[in-house]
C-alpha atoms as a PDB file:
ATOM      1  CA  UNK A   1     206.170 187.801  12.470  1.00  0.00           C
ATOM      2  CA  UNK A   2     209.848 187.895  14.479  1.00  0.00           C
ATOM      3  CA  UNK A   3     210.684 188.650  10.836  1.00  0.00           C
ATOM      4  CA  UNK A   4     208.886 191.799  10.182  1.00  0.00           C
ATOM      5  CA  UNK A   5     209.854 193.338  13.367  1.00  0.00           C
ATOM      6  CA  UNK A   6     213.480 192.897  12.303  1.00  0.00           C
ATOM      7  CA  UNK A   7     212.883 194.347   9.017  1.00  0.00           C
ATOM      8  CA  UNK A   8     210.997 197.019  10.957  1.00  0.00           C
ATOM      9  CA  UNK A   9     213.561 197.285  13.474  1.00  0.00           C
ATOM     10  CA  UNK A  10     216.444 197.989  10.763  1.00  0.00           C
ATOM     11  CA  UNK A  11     214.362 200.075   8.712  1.00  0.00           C
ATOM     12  CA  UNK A  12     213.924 202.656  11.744  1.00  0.00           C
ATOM     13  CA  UNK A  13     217.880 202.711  12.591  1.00  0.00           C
ATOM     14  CA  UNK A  14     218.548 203.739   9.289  1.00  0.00           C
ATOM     15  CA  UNK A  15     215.454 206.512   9.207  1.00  0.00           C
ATOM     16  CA  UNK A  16     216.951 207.479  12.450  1.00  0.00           C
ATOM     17  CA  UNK A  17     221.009 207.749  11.180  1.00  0.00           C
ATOM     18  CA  UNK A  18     219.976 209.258   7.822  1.00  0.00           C
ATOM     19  CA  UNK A  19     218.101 212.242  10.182  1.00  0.00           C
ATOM     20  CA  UNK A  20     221.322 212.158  12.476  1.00  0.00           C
ATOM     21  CA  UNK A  21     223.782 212.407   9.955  1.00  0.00           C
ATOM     22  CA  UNK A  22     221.885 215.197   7.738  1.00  0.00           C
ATOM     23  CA  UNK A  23     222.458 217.603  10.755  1.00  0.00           C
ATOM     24  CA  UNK A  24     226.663 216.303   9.938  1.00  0.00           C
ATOM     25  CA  UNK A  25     229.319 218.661   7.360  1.00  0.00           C
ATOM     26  CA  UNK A  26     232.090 216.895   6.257  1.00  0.00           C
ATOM     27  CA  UNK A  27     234.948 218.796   4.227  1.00  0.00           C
ATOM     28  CA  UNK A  28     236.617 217.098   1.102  1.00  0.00           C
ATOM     29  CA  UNK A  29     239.577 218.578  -0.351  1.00  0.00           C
ATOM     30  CA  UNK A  30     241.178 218.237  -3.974  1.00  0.00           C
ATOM     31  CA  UNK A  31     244.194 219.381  -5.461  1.00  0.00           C
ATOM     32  CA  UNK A  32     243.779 220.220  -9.108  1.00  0.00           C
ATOM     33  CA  UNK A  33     247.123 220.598 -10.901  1.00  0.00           C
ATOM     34  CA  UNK A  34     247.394 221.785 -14.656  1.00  0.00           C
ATOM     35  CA  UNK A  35     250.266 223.702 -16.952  1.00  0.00           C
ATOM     36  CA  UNK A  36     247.453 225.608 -18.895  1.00  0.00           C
ATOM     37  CA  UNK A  37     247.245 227.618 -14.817  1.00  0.00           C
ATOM     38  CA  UNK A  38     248.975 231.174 -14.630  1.00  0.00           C
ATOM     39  CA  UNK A  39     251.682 230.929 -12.418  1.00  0.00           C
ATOM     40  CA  UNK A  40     249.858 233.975 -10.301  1.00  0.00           C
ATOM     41  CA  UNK A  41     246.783 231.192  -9.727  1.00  0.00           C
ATOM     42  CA  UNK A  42     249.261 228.401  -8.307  1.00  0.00           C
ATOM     43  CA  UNK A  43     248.105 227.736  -4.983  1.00  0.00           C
ATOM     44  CA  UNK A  44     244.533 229.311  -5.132  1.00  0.00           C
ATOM     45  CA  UNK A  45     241.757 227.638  -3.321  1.00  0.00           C
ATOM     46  CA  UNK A  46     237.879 228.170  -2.905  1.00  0.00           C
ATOM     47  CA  UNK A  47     234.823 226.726  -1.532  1.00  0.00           C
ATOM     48  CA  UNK A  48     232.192 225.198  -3.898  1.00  0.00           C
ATOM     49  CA  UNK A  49     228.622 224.597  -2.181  1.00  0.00           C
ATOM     50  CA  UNK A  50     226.226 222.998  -3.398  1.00  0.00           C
ATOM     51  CA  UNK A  51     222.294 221.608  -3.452  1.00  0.00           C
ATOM     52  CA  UNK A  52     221.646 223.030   0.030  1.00  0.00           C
ATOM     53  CA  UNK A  53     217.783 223.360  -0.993  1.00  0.00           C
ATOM     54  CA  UNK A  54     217.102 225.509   1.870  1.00  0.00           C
ATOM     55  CA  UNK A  55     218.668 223.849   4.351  1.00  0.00           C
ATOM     56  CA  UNK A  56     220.452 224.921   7.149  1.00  0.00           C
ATOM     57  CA  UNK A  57     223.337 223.798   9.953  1.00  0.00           C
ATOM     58  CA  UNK A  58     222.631 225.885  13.432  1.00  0.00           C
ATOM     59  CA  UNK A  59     220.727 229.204  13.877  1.00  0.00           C
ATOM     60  CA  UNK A  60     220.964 231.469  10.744  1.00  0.00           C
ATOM     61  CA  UNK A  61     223.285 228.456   9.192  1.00  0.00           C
ATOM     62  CA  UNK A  62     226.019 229.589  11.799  1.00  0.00           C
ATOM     63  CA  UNK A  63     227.590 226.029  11.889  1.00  0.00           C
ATOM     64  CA  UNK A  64     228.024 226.604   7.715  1.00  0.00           C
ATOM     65  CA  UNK A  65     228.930 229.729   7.668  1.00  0.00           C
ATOM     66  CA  UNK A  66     231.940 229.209  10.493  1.00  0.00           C
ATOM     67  CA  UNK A  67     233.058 226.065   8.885  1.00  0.00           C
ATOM     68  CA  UNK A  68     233.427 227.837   5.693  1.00  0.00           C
ATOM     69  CA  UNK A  69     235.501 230.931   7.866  1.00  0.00           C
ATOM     70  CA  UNK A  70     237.527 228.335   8.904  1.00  0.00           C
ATOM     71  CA  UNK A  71     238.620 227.238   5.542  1.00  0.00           C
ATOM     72  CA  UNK A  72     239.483 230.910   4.393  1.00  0.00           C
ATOM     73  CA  UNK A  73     239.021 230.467   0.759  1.00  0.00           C
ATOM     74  CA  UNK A  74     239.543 233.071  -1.585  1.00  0.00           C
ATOM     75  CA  UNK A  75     235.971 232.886  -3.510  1.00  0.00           C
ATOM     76  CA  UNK A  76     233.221 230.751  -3.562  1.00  0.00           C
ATOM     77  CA  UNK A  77     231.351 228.804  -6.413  1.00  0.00           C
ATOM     78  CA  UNK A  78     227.879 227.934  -5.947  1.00  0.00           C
ATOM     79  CA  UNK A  79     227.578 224.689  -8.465  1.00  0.00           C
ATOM     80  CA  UNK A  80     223.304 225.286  -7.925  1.00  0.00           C
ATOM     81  CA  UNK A  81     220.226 224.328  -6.275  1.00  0.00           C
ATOM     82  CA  UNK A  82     220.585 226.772  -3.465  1.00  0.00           C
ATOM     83  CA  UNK A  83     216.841 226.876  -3.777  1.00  0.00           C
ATOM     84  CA  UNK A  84     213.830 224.702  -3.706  1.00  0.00           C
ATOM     85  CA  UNK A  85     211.514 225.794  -6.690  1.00  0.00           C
ATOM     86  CA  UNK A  86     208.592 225.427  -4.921  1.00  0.00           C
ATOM     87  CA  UNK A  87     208.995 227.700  -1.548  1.00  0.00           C
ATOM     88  CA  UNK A  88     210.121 230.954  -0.984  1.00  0.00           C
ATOM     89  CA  UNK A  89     213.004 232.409  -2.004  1.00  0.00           C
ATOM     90  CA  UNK A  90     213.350 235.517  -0.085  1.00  0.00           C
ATOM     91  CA  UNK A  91     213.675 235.482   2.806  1.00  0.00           C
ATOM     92  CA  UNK A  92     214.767 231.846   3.139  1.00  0.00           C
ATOM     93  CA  UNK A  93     217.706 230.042   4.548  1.00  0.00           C
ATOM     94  CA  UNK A  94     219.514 230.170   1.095  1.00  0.00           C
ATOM     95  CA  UNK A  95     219.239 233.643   0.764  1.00  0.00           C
ATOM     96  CA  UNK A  96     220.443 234.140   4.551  1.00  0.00           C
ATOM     97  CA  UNK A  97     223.378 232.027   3.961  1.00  0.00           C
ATOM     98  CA  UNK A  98     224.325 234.006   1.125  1.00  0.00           C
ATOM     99  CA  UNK A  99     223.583 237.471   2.230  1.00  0.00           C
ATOM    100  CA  UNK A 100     226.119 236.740   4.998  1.00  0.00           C
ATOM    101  CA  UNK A 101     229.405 234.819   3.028  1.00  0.00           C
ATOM    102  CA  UNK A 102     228.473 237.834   0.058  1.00  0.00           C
ATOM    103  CA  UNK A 103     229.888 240.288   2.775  1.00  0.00           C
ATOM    104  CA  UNK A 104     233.231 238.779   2.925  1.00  0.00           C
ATOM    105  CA  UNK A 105     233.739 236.606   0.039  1.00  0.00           C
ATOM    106  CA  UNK A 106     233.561 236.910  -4.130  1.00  0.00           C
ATOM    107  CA  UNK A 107     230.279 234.441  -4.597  1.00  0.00           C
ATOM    108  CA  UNK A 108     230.333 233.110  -8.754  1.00  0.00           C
ATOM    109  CA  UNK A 109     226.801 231.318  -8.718  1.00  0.00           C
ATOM    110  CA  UNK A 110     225.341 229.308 -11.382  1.00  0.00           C
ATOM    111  CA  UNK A 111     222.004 227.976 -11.514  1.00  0.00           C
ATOM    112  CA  UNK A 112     220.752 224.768 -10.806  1.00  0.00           C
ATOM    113  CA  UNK A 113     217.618 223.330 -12.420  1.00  0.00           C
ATOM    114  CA  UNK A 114     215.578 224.779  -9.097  1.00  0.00           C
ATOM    115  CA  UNK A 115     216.759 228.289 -10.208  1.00  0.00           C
ATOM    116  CA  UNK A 116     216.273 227.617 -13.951  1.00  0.00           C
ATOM    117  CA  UNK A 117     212.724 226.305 -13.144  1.00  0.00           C
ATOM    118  CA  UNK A 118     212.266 229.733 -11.302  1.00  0.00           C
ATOM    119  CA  UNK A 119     214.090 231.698 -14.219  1.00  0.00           C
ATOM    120  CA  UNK A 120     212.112 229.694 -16.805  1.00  0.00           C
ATOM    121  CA  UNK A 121     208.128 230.504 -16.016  1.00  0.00           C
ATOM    122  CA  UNK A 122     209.255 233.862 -15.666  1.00  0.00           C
ATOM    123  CA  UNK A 123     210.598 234.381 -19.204  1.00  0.00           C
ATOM    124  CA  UNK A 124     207.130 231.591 -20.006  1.00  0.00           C
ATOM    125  CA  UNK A 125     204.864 233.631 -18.279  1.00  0.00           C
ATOM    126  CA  UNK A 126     204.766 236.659 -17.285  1.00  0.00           C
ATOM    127  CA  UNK A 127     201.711 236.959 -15.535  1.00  0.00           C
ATOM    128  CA  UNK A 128     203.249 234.847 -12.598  1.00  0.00           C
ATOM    129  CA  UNK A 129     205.932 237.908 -11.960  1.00  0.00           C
ATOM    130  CA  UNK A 130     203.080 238.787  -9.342  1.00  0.00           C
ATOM    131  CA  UNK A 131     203.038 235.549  -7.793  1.00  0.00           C
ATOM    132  CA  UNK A 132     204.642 235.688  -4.099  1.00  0.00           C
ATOM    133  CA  UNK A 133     207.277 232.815  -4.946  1.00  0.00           C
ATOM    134  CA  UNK A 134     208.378 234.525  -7.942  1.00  0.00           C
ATOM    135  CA  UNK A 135     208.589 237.952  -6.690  1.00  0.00           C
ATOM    136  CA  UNK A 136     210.671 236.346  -3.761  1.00  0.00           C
ATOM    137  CA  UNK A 137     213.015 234.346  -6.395  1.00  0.00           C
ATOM    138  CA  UNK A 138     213.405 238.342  -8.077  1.00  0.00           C
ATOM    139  CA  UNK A 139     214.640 239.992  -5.128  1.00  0.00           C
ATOM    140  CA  UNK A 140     216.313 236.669  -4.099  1.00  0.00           C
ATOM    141  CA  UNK A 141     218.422 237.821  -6.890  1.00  0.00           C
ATOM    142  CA  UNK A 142     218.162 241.779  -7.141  1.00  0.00           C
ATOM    143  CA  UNK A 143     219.964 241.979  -3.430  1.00  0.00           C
ATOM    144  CA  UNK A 144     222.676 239.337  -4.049  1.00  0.00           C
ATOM    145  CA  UNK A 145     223.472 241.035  -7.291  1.00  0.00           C
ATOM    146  CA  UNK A 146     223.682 244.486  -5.314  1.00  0.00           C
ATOM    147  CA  UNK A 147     226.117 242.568  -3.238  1.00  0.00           C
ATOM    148  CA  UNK A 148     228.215 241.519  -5.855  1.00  0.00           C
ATOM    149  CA  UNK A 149     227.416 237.826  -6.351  1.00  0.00           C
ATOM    150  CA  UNK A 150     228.128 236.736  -9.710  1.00  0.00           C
ATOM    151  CA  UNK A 151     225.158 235.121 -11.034  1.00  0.00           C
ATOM    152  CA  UNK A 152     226.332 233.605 -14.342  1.00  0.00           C
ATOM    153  CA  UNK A 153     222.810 231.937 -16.320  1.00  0.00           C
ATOM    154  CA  UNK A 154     225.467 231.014 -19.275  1.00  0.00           C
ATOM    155  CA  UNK A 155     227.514 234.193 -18.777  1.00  0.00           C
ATOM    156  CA  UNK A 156     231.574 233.910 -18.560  1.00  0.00           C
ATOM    157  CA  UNK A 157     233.118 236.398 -15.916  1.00  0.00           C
ATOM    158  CA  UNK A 158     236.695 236.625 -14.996  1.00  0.00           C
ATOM    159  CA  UNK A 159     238.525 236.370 -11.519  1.00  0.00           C
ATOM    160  CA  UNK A 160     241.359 238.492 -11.851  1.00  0.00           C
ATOM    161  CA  UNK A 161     244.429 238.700 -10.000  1.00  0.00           C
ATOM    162  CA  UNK A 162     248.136 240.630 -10.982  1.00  0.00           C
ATOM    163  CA  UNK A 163     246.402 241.224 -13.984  1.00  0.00           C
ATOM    164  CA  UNK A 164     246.326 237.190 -14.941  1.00  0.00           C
ATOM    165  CA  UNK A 165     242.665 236.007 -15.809  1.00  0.00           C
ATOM    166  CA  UNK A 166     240.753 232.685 -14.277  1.00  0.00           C
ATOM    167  CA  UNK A 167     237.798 232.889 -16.516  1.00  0.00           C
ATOM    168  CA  UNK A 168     234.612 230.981 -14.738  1.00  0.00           C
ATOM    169  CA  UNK A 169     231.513 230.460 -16.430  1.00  0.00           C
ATOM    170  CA  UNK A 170     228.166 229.387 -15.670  1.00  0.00           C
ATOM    171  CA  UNK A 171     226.272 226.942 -17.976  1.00  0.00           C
ATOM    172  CA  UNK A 172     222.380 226.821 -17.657  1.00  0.00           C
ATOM    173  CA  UNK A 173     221.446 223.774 -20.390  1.00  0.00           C
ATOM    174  CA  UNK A 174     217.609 222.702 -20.984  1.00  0.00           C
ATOM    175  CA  UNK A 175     215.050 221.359 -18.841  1.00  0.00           C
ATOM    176  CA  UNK A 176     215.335 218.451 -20.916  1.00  0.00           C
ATOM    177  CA  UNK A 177     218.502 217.252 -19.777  1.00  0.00           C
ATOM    178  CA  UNK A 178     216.920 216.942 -16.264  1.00  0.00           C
ATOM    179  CA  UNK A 179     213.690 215.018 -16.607  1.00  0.00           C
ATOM    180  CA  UNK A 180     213.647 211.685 -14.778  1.00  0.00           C
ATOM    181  CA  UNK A 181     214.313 208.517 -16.892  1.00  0.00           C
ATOM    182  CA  UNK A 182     215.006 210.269 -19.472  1.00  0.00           C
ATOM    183  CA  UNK A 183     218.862 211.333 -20.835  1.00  0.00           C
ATOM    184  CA  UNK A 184     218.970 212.371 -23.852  1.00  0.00           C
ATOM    185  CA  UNK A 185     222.504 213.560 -25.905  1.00  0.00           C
ATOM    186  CA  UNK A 186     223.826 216.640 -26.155  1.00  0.00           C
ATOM    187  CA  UNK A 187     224.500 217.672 -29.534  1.00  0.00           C
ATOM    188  CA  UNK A 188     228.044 218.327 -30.661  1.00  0.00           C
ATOM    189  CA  UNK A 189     227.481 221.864 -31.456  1.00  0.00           C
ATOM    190  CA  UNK A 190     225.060 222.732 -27.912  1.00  0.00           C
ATOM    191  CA  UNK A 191     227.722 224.263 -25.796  1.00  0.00           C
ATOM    192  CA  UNK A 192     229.315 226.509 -28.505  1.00  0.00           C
ATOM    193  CA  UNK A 193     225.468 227.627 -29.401  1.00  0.00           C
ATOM    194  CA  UNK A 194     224.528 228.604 -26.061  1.00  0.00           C
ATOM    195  CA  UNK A 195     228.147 229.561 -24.543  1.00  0.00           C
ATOM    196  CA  UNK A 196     229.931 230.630 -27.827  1.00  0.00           C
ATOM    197  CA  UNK A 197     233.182 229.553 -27.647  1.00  0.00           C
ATOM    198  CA  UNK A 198     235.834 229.153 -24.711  1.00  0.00           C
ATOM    199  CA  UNK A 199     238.298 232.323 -24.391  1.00  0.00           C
ATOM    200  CA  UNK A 200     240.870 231.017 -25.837  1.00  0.00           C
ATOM    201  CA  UNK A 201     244.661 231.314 -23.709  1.00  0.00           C
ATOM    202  CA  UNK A 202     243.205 231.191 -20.247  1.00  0.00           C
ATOM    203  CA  UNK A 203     242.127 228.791 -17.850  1.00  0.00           C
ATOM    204  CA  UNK A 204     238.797 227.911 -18.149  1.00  0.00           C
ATOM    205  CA  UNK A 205     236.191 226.830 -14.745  1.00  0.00           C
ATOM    206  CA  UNK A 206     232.943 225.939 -15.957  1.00  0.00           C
ATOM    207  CA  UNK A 207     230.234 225.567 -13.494  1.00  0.00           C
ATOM    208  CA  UNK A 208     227.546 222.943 -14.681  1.00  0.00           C
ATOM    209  CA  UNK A 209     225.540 221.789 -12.153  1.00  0.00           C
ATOM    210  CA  UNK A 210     224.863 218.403 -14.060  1.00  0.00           C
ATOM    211  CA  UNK A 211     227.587 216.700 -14.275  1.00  0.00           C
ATOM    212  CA  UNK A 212     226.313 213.451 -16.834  1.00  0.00           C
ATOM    213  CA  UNK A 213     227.462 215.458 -19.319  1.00  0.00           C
ATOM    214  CA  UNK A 214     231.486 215.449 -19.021  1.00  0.00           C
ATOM    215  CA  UNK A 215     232.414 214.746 -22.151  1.00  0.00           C
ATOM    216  CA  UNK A 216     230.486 217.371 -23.788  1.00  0.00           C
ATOM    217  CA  UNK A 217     231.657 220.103 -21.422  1.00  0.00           C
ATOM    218  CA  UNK A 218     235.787 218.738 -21.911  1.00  0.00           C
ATOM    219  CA  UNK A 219     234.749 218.801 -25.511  1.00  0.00           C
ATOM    220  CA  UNK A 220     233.851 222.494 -24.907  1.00  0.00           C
ATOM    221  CA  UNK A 221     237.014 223.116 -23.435  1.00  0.00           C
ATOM    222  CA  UNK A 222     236.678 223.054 -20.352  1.00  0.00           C
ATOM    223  CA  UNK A 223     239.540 222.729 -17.811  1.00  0.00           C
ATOM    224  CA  UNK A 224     237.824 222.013 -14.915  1.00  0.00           C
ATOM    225  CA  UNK A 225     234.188 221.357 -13.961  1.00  0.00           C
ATOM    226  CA  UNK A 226     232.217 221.977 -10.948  1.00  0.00           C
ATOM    227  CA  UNK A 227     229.138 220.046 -10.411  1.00  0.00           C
ATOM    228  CA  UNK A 228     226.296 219.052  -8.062  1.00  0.00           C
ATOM    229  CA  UNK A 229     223.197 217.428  -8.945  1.00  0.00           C
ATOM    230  CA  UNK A 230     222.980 214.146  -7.893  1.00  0.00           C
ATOM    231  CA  UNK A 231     223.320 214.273  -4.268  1.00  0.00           C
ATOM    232  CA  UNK A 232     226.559 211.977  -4.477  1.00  0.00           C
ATOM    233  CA  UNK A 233     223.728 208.987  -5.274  1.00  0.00           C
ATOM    234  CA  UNK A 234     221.922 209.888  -2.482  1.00  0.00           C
ATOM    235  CA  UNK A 235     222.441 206.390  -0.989  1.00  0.00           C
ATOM    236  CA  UNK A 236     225.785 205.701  -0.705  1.00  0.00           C
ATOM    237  CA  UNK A 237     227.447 202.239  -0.308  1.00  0.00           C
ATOM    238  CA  UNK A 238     230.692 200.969   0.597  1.00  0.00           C
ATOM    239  CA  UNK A 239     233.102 199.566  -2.569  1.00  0.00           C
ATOM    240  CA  UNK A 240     229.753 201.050  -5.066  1.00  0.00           C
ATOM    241  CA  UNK A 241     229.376 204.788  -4.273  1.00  0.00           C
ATOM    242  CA  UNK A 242     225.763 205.948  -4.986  1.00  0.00           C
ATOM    243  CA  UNK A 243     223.450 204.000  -5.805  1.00  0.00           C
ATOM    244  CA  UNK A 244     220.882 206.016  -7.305  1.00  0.00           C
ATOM    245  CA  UNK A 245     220.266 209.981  -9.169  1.00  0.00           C
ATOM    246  CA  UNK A 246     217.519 212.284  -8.549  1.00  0.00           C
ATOM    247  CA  UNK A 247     216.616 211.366 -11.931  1.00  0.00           C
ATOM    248  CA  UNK A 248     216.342 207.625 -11.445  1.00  0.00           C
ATOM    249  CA  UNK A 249     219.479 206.337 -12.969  1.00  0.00           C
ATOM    250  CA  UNK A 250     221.369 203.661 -10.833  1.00  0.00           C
ATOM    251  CA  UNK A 251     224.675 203.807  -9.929  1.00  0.00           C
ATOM    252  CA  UNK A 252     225.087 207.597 -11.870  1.00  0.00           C
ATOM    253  CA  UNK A 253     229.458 207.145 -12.851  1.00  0.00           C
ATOM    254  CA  UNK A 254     229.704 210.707 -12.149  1.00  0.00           C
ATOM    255  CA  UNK A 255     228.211 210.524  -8.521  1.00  0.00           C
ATOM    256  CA  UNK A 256     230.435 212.486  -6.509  1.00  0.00           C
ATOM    257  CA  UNK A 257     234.501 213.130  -6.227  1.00  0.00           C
ATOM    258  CA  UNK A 258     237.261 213.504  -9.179  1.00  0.00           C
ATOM    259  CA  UNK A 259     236.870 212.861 -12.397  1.00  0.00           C
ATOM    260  CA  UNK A 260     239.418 213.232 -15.490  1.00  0.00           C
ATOM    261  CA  UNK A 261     239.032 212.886 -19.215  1.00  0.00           C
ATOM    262  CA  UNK A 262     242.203 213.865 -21.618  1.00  0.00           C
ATOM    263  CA  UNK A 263     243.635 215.873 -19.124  1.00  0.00           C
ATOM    264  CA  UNK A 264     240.660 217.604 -18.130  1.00  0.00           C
ATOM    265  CA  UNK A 265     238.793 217.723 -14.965  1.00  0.00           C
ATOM    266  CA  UNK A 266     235.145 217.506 -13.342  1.00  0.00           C
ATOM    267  CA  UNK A 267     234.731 217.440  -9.429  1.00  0.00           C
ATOM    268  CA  UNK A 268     231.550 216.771  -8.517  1.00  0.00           C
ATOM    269  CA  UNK A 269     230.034 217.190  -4.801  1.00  0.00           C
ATOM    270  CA  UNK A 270     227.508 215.104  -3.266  1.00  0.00           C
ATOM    271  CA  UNK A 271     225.923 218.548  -1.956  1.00  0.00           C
ATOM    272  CA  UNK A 272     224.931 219.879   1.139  1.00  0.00           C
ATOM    273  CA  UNK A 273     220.711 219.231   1.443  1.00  0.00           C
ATOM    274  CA  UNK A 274     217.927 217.454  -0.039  1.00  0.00           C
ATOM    275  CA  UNK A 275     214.193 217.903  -1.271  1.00  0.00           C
ATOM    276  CA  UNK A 276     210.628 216.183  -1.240  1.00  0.00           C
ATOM    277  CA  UNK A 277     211.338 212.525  -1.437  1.00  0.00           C
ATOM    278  CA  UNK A 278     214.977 212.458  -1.533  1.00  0.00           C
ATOM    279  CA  UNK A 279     217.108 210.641   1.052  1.00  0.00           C
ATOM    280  CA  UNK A 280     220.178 210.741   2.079  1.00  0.00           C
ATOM    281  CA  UNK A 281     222.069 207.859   3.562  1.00  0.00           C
ATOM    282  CA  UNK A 282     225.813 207.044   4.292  1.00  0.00           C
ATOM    283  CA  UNK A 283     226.030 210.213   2.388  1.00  0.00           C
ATOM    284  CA  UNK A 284     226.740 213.478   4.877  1.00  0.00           C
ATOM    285  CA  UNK A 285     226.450 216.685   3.385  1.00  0.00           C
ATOM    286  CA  UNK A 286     229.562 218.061   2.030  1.00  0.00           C
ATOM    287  CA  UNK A 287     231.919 221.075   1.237  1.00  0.00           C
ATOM    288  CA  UNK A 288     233.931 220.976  -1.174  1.00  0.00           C
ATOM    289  CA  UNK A 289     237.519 223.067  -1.615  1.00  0.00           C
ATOM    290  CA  UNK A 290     239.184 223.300  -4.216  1.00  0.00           C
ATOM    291  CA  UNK A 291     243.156 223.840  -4.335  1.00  0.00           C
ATOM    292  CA  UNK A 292     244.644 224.749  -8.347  1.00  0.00           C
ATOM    293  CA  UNK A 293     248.329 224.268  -8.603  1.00  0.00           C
ATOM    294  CA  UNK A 294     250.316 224.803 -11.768  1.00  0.00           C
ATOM    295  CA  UNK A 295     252.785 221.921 -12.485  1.00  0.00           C
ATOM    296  CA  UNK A 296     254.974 222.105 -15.818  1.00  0.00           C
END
């Protein structure tokens, strides 16, 4: 009996830390050097967010929106998931967050599989455009885009500066890829079919909100990835990392942080919110920033 009430006893300290430390924000920084970089780009830095699933930090996500001031980046990538497919889009603390940073700040968004799901019974269906949560996921998007956010549903878009071109894109792959216990490959030829092919001469971002599939998207050409997805493991242990993917694969390799493959480079974040059934522990939402320097 002593027994259970320990077990009990432990179990509520962590329920009680995991609801403490989801109201936290932690900021990780990484420097990402490459030769392929126009000199114009050396020293450039933005602010990736992702998986905030509606969440929110203060009033009107003040304590987000402050922290992100702070860090005075120059654009921001949304790596997905901004959304929860199943509640309202607009108005919503997602679109609230946004509507304020698109005011000051270039937003490049690409969808994670919440907004695909959204995107997806549109294009299936067409009888739910009258639905309230798909009418709200429309003019979720139809006011962002009149405020100049970026969203790229496998579209390529360029951030320009002296002329010099950062090309960003923003990769949208199948449901399939996303269904739990189940990871199927990609097929050699997937990217170039749904992407076409990288612009050659320029450094290329690609914004992929899953980020299991590295290889493929280096393959592709990309020169450095942005990813969310798996809520850094969700649980996260010292010496291990996480422990476990929304789409029940343990220990996922590419959980959260830096990853490099011939040269190439992925960050992933462990996100800023969660859904449903998903926990968080040892594992404080994060923004990310993102410093590219050329080096020779």
């Amino acid at each position: 009996m002593q027994t259970g009430y320990i077990v009990l006893g432990i179990i509520f300290i962590f329920v009680i830390w995991a609801l403490i430390e989801q109201k936290q924000l932690v900021t990780t920084k990484y420097i990402v050097t490459s030769d392929k970089l126009p000199k114009v780009f050396d020293g450039i830095h933005f602010v990736v967010l992702a998986d905030l699933h509606n969440y929110k930090f203060g009033d009107n996500n003040d304590r987000l929106v402050k922290r992100i001031e702070q860090l005075s980046p120059e654009f921001l990538i949304i790596a997905g998931d901004m959304i929860n497919k199943r509640t309202s889009c607009y108005p919503s603390n997602a679109f609230s967050l946004l509507n304020q940073l698109s005011k000051k700040y270039k937003i490049f968004y690409a969808y994670g599989n919440h907004e695909q799901r959204m995107e997806e019974m549109l294009l299936e269906n067409k009888e739910l455009a009258s639905q309230d949560i798909y009418t709200s996921w429309t003019e979720y998007k139809k006011i962002l885009i009149n405020q100049g956010v970026s969203f790229l549903d496998n579209k390529s878009t360029a951030y320009i500066k002296n002329k010099e071109k950062l090309i960003i894109t923003g990769i949208s792959i199948e449901r399939k890829f996303f269904e739990r216990n189940n990871f199927p490959a990609m097929e050699e030829d997937y990217l170039n079919t749904i992407l076409g092919k990288r612009y050659e001469g320029k450094y290329q971002v690609l914004i992929a909100h899953n980020p299991m599939y590295f290889t493929n998207y280096a393959k592709w050409g990309a020169d450095l990835t942005i990813s969310g997805h798996l809520h850094g493991g969700m649980v996260r242990l010292p010496g291990v990392g996480g422990v476990i993917s929304p789409q029940v694969k343990l220990f996922p390799k590419y959980n959260a942080g830096n990853f490099s493959e011939n040269g190439q480079q992925m960050i992933v974040s462990r996100g800023l919110g969660s859904h449903s059934y998903m926990p968080r522990l040892f594992n404080a939402p994060e923004i990310v920033t993102v410093t590219l320097k050329y080096e020779a």
